[in-house]
C-alpha atoms as a PDB file:
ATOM      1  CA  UNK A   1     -81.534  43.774-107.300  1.00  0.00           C
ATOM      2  CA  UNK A   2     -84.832  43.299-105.436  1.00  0.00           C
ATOM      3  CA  UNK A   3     -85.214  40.977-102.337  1.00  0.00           C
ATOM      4  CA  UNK A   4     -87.943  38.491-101.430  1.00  0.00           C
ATOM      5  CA  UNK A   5     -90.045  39.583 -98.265  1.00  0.00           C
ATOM      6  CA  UNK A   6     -89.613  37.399 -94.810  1.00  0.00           C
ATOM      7  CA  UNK A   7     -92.910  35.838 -95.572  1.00  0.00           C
ATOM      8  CA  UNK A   8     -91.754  34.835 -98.766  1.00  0.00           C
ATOM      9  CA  UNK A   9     -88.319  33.008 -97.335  1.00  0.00           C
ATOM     10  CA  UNK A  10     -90.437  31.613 -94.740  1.00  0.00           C
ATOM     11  CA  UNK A  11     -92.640  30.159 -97.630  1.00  0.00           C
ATOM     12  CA  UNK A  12     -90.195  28.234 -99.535  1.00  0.00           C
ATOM     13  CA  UNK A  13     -88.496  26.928 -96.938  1.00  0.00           C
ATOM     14  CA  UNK A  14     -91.741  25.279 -95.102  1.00  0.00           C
ATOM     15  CA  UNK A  15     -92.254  23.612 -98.678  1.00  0.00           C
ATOM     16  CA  UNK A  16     -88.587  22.425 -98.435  1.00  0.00           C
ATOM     17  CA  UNK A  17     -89.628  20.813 -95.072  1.00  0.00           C
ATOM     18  CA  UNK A  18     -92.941  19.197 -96.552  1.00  0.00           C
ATOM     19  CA  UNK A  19     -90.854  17.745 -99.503  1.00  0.00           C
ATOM     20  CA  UNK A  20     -88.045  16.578 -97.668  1.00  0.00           C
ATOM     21  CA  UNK A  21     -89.760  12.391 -96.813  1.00  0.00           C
ATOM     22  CA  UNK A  22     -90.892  12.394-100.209  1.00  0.00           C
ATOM     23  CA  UNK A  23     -86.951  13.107-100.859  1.00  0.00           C
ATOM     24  CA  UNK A  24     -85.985  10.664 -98.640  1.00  0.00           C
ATOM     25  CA  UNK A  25     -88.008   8.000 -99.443  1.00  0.00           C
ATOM     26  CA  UNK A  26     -86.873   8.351-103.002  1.00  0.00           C
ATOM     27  CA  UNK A  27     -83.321   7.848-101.763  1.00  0.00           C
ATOM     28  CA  UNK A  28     -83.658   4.837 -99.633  1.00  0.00           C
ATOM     29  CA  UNK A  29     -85.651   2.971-102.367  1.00  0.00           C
ATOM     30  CA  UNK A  30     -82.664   3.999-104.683  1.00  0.00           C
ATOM     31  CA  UNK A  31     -80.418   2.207-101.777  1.00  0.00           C
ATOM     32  CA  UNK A  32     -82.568  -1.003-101.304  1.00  0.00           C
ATOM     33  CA  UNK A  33     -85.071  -1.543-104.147  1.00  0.00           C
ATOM     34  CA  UNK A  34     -84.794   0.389-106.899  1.00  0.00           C
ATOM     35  CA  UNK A  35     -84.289  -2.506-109.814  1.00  0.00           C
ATOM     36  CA  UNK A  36     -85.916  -5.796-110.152  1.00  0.00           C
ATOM     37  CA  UNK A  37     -84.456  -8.998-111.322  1.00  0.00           C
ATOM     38  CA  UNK A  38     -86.493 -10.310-114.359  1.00  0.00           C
ATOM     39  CA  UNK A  39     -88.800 -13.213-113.892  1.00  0.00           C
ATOM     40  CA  UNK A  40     -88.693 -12.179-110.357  1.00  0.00           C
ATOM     41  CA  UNK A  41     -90.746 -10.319-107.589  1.00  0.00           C
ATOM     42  CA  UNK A  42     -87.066  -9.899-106.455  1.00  0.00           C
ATOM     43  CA  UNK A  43     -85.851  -6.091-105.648  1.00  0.00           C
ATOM     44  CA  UNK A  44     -82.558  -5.064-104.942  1.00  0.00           C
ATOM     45  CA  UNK A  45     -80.917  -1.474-105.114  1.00  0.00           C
ATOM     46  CA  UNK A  46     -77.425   0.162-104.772  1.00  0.00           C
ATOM     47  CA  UNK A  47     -76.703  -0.872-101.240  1.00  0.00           C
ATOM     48  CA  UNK A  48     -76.044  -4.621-102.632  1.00  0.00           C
ATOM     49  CA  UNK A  49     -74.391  -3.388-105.238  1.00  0.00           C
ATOM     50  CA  UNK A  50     -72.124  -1.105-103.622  1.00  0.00           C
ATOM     51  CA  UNK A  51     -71.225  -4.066-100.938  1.00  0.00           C
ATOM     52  CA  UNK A  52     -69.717  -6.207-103.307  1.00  0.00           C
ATOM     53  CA  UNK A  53     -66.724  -2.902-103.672  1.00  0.00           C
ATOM     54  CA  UNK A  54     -64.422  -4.040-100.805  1.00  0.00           C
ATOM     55  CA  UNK A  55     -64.185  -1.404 -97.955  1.00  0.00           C
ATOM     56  CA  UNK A  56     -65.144   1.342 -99.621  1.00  0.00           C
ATOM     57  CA  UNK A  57     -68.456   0.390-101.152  1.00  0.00           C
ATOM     58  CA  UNK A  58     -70.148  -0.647 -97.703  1.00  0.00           C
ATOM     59  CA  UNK A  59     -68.693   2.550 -95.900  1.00  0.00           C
ATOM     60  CA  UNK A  60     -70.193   4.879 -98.787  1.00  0.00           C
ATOM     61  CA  UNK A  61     -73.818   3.089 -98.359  1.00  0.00           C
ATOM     62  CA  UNK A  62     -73.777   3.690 -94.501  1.00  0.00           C
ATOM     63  CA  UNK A  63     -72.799   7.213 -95.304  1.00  0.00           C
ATOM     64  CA  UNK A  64     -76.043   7.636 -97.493  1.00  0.00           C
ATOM     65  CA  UNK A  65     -78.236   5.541 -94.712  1.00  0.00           C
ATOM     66  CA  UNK A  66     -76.486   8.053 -92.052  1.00  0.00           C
ATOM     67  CA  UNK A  67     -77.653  10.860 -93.991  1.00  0.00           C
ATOM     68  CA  UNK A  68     -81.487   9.690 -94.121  1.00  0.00           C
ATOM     69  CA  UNK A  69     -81.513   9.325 -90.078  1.00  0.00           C
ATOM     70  CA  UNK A  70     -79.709  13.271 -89.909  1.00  0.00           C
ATOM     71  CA  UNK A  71     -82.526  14.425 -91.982  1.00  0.00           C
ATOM     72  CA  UNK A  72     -84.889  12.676 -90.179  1.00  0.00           C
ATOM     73  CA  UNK A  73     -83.764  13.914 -86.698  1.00  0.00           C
ATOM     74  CA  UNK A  74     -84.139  17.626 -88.192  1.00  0.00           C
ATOM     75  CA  UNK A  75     -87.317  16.645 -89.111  1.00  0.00           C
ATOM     76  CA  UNK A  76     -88.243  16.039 -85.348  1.00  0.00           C
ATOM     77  CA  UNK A  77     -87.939  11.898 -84.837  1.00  0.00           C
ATOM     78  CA  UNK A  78     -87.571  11.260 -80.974  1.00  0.00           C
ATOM     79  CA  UNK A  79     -84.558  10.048 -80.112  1.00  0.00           C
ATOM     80  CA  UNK A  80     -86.031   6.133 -79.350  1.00  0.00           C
ATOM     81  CA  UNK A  81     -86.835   6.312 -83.073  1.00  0.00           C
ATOM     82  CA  UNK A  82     -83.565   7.741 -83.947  1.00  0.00           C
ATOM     83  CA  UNK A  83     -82.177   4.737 -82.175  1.00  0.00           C
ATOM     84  CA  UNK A  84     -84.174   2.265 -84.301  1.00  0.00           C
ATOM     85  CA  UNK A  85     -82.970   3.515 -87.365  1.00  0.00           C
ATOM     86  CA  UNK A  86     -79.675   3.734 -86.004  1.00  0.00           C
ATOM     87  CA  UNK A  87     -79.505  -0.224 -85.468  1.00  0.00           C
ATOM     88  CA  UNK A  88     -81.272  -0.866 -88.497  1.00  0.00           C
ATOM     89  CA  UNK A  89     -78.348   1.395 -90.604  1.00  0.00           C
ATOM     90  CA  UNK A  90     -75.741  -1.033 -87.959  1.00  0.00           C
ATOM     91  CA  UNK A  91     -77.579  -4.092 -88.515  1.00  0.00           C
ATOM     92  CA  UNK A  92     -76.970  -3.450 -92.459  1.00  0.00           C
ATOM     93  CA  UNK A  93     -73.098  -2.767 -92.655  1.00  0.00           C
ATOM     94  CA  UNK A  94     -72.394  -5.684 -90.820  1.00  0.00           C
ATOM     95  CA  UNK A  95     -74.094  -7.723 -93.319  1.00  0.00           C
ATOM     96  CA  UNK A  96     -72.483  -6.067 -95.909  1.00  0.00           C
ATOM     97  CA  UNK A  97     -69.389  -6.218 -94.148  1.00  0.00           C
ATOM     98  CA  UNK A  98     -69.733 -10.094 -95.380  1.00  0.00           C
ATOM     99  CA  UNK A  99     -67.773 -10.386 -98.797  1.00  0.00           C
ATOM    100  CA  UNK A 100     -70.872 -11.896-101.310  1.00  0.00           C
ATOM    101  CA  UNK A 101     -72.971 -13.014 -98.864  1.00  0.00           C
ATOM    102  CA  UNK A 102     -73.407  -9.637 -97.610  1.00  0.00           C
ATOM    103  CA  UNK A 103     -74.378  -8.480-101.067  1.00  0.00           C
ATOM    104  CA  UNK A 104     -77.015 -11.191-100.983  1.00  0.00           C
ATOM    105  CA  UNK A 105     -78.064 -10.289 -97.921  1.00  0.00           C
ATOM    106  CA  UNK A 106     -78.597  -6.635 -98.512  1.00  0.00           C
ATOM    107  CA  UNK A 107     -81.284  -7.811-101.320  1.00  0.00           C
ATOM    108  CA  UNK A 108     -82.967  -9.451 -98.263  1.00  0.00           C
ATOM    109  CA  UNK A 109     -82.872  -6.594 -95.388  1.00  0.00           C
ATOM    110  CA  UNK A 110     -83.611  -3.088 -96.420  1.00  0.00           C
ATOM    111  CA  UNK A 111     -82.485  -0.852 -93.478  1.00  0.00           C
ATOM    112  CA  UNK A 112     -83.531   2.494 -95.875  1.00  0.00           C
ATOM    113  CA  UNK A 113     -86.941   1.405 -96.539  1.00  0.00           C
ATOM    114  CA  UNK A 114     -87.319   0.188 -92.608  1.00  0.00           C
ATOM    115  CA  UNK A 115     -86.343   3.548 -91.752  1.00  0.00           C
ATOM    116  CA  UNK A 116     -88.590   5.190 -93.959  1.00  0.00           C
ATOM    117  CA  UNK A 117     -91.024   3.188 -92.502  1.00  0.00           C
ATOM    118  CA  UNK A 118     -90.592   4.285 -88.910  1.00  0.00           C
ATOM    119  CA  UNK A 119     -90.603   8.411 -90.328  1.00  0.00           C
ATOM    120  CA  UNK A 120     -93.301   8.110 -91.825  1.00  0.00           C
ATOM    121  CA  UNK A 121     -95.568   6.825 -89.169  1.00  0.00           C
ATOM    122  CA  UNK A 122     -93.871   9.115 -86.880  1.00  0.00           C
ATOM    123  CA  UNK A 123     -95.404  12.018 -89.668  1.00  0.00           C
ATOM    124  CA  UNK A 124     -98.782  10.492 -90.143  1.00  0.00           C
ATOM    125  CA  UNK A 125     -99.344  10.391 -86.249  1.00  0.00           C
ATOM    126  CA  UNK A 126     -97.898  13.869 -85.526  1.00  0.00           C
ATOM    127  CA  UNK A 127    -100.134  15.215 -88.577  1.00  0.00           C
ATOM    128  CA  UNK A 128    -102.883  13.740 -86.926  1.00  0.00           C
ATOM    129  CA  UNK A 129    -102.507  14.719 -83.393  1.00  0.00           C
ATOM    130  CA  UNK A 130    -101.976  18.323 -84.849  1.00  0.00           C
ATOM    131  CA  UNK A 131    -105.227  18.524 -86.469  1.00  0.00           C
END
């Protein structure tokens, strides 16, 4: 059984680390706009979906959203960011804490894709000031 060198390790997991928004982002437009309605510009995604399951449904969306903000404080978001995207994930499960007009609502405000927003910007400057 032969093992990979340091460098090697080292190697894969930086690529892990440059993959992980593209991972992300695929994930929060799976939560907030991954389908369209026909005949409509209209995009809506799990999160709606899931908030029309009593109880369980919502909690199990702000699971998912409280995942994307724990990657995205290992991937080095300040904590005033952090505390954006916390009120944006808040902001969202009271809505769909609403029975049907929280499902509605969740078509309407996208908390993931906000979110992605702000961690992405947060990359593009920090890639720039490192350069």
């Amino acid at each position: 059984m032969s093992s990979q060198p340091a460098a090697d390790v080292r190697g894969i997991a930086g690529s892990r680390e440059q993959d992980m928004p593209a991972r992300l982002e695929m994930i929060a437009r799976l939560l907030d706009s991954n389908w369209r309605i026909p005949g409509t510009g209209i995009r809506f995604g799990t999160d709606a979906l899931l908030s029309l399951l009593p109880a369980v449904g919502p909690v199990a969306s702000t699971a998912v959203s409280a995942y994307l903000i724990w990657e995205a404080r290992r991937l080095g978001l300040p904590a005033g960011l952090l505390l954006r995207m916390v009120a944006n994930v808040g902001l969202d499960a009271v809505i769909s804490a609403v029975p049907v007009a929280g499902s509605v609502a969740d078509v309407f405000f996208r908390a993931n894709l906000r979110n992605m927003a702000l961690l992405r910007r947060h990359l593009e400057r920090r890639g720039r000031r490192s350069r």
